[in-house]
PDB file of N, CA and C in Angstrom:
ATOM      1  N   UNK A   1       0.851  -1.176   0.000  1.00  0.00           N
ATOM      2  CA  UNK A   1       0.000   0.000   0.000  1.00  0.00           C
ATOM      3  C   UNK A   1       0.897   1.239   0.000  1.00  0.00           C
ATOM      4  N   UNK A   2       0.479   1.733  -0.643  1.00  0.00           N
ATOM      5  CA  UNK A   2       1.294   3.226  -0.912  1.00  0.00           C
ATOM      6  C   UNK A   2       1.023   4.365   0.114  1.00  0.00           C
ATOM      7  N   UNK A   3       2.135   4.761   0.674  1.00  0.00           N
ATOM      8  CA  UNK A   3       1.800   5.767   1.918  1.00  0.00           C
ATOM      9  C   UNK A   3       2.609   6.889   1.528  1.00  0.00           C
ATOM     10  N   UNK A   4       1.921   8.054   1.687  1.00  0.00           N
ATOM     11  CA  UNK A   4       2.398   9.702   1.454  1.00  0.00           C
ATOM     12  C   UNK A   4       3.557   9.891   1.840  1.00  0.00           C
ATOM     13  N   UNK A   5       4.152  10.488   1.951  1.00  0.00           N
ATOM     14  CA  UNK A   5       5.563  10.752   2.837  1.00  0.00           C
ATOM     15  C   UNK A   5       5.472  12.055   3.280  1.00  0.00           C
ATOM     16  N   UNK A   6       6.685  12.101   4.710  1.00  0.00           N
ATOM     17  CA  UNK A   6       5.724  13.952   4.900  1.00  0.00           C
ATOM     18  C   UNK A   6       6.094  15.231   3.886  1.00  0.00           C
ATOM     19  N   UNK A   7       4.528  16.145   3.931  1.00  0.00           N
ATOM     20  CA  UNK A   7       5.378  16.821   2.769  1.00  0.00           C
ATOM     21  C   UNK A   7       4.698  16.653   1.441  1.00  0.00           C
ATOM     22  N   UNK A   8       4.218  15.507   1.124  1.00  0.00           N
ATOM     23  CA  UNK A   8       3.686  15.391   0.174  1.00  0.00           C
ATOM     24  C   UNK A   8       2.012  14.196   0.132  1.00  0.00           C
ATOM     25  N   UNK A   9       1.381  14.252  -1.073  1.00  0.00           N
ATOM     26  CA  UNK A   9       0.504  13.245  -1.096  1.00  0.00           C
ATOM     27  C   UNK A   9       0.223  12.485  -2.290  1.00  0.00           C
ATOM     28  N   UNK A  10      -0.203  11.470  -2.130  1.00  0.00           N
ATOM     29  CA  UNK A  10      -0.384  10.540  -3.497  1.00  0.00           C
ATOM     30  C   UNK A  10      -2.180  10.625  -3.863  1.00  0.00           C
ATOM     31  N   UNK A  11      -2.679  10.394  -5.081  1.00  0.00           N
ATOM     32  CA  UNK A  11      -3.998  10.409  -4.802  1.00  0.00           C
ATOM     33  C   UNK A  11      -4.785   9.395  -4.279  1.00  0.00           C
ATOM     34  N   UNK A  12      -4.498   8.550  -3.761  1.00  0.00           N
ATOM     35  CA  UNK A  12      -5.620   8.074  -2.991  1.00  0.00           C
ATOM     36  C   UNK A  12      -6.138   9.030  -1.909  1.00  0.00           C
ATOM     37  N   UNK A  13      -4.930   9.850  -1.375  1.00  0.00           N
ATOM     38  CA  UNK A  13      -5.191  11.100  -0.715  1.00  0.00           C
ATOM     39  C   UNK A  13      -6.568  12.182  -0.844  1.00  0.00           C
ATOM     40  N   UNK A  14      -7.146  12.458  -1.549  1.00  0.00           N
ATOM     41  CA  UNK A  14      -7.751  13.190  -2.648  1.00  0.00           C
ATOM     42  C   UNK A  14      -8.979  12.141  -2.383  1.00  0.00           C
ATOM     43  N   UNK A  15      -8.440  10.799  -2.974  1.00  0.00           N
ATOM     44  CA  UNK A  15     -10.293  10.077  -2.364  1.00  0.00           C
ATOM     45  C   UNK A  15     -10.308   9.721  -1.349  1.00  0.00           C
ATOM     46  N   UNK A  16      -9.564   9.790  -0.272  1.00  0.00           N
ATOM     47  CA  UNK A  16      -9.661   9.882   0.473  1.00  0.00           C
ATOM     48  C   UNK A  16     -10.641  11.075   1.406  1.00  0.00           C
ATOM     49  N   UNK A  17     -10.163  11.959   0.657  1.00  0.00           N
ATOM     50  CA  UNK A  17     -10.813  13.624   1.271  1.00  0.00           C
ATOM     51  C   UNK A  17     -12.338  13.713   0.859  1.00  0.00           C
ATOM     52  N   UNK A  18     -12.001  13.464  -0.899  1.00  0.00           N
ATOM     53  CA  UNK A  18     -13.801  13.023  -0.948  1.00  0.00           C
ATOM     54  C   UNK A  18     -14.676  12.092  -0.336  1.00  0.00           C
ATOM     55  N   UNK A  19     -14.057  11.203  -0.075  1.00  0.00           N
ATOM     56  CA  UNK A  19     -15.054  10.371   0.811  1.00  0.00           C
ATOM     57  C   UNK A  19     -15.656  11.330   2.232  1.00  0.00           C
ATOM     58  N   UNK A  20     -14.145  11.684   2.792  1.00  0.00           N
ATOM     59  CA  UNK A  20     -14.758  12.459   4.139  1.00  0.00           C
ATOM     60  C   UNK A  20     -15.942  13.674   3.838  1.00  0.00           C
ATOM     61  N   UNK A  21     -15.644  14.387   2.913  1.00  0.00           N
ATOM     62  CA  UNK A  21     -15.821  15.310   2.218  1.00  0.00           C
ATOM     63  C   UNK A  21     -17.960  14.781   1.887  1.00  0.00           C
ATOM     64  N   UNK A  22     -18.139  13.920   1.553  1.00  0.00           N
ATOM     65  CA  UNK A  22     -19.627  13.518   1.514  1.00  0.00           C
ATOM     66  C   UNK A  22     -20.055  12.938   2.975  1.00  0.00           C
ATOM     67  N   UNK A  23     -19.049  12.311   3.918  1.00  0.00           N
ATOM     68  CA  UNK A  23     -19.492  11.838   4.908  1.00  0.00           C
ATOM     69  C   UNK A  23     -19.960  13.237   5.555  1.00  0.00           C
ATOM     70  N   UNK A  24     -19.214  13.848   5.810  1.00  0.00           N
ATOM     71  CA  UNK A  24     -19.471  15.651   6.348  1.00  0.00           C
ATOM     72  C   UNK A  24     -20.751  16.056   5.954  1.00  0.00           C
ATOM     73  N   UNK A  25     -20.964  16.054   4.739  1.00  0.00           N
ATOM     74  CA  UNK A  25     -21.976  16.903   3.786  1.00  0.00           C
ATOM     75  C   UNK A  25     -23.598  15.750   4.774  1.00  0.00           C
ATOM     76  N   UNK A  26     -23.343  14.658   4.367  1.00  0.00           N
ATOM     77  CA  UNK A  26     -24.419  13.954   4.423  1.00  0.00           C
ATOM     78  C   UNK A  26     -24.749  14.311   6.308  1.00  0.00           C
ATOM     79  N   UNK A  27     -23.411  14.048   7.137  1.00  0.00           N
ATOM     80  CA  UNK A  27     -23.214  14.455   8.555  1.00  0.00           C
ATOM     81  C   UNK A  27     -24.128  16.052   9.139  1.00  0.00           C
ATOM     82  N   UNK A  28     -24.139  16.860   8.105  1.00  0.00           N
ATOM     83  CA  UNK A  28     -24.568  18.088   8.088  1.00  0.00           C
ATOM     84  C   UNK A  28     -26.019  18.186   7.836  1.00  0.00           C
ATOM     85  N   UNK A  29     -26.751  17.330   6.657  1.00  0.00           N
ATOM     86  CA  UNK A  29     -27.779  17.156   6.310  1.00  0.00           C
ATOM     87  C   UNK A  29     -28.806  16.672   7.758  1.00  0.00           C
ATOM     88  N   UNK A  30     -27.787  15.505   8.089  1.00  0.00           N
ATOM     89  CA  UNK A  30     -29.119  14.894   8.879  1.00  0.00           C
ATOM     90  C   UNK A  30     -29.025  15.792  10.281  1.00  0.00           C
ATOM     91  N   UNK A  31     -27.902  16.259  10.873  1.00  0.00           N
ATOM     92  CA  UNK A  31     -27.990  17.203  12.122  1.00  0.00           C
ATOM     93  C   UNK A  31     -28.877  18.579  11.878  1.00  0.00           C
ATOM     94  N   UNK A  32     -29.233  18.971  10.596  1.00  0.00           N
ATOM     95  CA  UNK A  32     -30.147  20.017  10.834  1.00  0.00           C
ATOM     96  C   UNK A  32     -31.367  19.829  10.275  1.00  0.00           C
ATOM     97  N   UNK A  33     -31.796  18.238   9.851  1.00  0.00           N
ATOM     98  CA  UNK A  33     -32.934  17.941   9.508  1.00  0.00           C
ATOM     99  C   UNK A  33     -33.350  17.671  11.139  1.00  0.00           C
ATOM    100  N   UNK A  34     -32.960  16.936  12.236  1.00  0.00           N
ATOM    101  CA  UNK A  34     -32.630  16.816  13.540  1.00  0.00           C
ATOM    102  C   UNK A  34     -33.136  17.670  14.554  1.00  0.00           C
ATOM    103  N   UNK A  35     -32.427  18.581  14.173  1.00  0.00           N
ATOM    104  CA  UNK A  35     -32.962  20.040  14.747  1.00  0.00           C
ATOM    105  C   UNK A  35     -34.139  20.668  14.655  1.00  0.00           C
ATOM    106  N   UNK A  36     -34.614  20.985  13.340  1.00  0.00           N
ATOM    107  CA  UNK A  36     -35.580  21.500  12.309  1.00  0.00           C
ATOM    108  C   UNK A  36     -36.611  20.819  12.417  1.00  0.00           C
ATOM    109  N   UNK A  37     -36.527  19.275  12.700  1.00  0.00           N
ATOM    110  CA  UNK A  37     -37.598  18.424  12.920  1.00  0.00           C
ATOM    111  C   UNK A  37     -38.515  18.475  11.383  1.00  0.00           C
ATOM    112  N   UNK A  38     -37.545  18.986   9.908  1.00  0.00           N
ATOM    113  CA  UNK A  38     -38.169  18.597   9.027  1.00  0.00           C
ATOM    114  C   UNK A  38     -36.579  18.740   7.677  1.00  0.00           C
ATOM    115  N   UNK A  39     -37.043  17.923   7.050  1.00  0.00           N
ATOM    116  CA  UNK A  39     -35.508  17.846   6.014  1.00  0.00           C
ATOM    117  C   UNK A  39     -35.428  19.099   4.967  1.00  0.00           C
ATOM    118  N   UNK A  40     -34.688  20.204   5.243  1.00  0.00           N
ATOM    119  CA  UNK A  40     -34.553  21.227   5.082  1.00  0.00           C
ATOM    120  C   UNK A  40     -32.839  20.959   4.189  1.00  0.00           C
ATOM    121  N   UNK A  41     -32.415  20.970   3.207  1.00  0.00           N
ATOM    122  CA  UNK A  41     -31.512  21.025   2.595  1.00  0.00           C
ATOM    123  C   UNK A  41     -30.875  22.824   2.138  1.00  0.00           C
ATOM    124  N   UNK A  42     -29.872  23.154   2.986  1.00  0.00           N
ATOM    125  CA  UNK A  42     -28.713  24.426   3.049  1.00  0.00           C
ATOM    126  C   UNK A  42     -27.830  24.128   1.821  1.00  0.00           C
ATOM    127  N   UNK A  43     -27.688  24.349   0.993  1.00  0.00           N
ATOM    128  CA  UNK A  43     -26.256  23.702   0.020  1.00  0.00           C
ATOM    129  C   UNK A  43     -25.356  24.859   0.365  1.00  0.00           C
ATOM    130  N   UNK A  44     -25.422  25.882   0.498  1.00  0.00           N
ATOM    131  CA  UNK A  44     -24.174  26.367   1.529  1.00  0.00           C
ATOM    132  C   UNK A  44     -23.667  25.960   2.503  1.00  0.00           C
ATOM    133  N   UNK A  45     -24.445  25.857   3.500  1.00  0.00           N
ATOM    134  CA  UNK A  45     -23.790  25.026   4.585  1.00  0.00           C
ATOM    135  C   UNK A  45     -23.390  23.366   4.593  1.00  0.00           C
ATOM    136  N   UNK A  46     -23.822  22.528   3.495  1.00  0.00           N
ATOM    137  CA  UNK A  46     -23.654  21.703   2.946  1.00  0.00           C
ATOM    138  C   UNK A  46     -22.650  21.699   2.766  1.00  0.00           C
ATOM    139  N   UNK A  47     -22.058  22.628   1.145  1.00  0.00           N
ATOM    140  CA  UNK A  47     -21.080  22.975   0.399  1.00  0.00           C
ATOM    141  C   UNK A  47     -19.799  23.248   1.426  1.00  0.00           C
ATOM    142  N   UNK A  48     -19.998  24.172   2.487  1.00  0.00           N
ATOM    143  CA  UNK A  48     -19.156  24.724   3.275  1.00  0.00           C
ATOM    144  C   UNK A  48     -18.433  23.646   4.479  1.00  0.00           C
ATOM    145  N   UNK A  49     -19.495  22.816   5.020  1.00  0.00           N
ATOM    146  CA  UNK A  49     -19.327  21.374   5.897  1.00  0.00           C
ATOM    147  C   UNK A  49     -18.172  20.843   5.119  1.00  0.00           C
ATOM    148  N   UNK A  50     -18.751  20.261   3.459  1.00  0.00           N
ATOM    149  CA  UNK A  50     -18.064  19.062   2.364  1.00  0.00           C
ATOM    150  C   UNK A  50     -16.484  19.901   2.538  1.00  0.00           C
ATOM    151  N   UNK A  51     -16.265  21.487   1.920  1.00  0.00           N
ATOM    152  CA  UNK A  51     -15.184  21.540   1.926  1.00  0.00           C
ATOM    153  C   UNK A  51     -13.939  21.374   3.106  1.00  0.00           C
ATOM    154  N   UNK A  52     -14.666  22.076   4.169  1.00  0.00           N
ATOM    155  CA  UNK A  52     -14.018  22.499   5.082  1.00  0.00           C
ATOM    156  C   UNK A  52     -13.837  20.495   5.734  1.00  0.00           C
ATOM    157  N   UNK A  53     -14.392  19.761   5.887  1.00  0.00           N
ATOM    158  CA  UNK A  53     -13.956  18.575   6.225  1.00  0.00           C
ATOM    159  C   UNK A  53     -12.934  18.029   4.817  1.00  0.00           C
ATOM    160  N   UNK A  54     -12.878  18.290   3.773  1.00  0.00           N
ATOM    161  CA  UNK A  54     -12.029  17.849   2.684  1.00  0.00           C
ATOM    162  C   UNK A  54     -10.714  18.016   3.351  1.00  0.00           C
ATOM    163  N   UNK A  55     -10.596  19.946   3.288  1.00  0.00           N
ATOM    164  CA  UNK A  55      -9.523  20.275   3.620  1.00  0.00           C
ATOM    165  C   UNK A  55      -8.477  19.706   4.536  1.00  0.00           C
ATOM    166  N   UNK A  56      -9.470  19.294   5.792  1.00  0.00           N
ATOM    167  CA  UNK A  56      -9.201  19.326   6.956  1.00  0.00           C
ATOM    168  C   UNK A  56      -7.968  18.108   6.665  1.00  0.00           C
ATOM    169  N   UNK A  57      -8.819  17.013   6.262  1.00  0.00           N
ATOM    170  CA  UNK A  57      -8.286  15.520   6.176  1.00  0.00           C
ATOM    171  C   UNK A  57      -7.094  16.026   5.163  1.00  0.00           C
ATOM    172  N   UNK A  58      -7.008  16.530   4.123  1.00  0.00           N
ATOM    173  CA  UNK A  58      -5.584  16.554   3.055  1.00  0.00           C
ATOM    174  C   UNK A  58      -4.696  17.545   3.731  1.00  0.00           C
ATOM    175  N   UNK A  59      -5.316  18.452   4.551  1.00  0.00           N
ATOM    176  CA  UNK A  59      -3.937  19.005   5.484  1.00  0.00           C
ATOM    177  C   UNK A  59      -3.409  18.174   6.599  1.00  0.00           C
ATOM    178  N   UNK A  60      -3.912  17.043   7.030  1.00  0.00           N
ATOM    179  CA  UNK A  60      -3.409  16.308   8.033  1.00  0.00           C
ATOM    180  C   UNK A  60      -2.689  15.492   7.166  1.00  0.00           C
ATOM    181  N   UNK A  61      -3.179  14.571   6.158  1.00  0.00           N
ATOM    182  CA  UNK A  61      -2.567  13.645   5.319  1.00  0.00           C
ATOM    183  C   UNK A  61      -1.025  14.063   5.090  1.00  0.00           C
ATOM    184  N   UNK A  62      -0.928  15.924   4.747  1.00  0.00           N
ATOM    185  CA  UNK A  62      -0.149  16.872   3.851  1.00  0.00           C
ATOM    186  C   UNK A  62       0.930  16.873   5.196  1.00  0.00           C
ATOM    187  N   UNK A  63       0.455  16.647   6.339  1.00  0.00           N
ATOM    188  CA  UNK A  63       1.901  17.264   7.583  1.00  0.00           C
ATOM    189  C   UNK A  63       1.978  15.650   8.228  1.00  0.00           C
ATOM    190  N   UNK A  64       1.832  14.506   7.480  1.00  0.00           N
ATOM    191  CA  UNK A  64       1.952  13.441   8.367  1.00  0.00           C
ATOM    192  C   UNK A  64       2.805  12.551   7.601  1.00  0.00           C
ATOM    193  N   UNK A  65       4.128  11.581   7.990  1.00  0.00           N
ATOM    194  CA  UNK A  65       4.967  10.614   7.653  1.00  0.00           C
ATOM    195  C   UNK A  65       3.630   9.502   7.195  1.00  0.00           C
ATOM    196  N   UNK A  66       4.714   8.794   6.362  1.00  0.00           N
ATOM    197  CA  UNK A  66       3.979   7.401   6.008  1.00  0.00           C
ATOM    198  C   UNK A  66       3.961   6.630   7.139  1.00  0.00           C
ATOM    199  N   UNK A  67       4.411   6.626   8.072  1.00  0.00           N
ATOM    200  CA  UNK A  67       4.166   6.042   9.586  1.00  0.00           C
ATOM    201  C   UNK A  67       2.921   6.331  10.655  1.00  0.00           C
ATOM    202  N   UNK A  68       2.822   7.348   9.619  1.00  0.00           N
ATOM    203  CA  UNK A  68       1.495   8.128  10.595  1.00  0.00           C
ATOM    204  C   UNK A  68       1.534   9.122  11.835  1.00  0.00           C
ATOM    205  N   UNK A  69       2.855   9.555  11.546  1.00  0.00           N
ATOM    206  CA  UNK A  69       3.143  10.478  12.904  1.00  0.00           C
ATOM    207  C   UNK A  69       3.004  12.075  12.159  1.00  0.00           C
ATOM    208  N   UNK A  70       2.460  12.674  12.700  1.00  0.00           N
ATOM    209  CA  UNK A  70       2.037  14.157  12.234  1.00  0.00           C
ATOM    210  C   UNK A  70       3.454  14.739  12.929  1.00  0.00           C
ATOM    211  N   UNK A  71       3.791  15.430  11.927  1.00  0.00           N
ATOM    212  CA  UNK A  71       4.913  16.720  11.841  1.00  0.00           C
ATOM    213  C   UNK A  71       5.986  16.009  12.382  1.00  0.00           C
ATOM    214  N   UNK A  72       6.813  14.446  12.062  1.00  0.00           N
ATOM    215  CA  UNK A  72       7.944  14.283  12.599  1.00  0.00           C
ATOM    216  C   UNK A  72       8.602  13.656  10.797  1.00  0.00           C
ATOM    217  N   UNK A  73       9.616  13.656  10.783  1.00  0.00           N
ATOM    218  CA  UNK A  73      10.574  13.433   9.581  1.00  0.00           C
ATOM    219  C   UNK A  73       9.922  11.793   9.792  1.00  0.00           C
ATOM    220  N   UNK A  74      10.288  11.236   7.818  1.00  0.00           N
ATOM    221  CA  UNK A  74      10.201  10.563   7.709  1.00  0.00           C
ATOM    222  C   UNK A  74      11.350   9.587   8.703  1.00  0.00           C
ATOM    223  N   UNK A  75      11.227   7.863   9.235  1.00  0.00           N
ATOM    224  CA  UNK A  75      11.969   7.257   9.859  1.00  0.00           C
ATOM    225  C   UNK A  75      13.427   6.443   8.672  1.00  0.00           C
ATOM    226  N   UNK A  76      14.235   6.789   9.571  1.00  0.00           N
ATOM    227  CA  UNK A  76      15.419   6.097   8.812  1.00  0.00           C
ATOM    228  C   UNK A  76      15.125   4.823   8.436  1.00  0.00           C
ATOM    229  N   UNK A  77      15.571   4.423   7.245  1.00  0.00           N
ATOM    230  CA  UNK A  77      15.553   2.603   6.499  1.00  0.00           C
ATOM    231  C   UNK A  77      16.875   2.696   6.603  1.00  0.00           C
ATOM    232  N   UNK A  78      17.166   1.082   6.947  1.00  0.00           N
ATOM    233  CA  UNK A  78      18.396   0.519   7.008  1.00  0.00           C
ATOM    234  C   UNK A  78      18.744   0.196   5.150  1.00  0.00           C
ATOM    235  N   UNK A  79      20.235   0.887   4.829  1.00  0.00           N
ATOM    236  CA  UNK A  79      20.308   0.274   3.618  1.00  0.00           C
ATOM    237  C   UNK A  79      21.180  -1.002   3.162  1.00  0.00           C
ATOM    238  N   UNK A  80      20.553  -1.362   2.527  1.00  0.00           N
ATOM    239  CA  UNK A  80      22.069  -2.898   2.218  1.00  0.00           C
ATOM    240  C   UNK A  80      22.794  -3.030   1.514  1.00  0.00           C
TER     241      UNK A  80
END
């Protein structure tokens, strides 16, 4: 499996973000149908949820080692 390195991203990255990116949107839908006590669709606040959770996930992806440690250098490989 292919893992980012820090610093950079590969695209699974990207579907990665879209996935979160609809989980959010859909996450947003049903908390103010919830509220509202009737299904009321915002596509701004929709739109604004989808991005702002996109972002969120490809800037963490963007500052994290393929090890999964946020903001530390990639780990030394032994070479042969």
């Amino acid at each position: 499996m292919i893992q980012s390195k820090l610093w950079s991203l590969v695209p699974k990255d990207f579907l990665h973000g879209l996935f979160i990116a609809v989980i959010g949107a859909v996450l947003a839908v049903v908390t103010q149908t919830l509220q509202a006590g009737t299904l009321t669709l915002d596509y701004k606040t929709i739109g604004t949820t989808a991005a702002i959770a996109a972002l969120s996930y490809v800037s963490k992806k963007f500052a994290t080692n393929s090890q999964g440690e946020v903001l530390k250098g990639e780990p030394n490989t032994p070479t042969k």
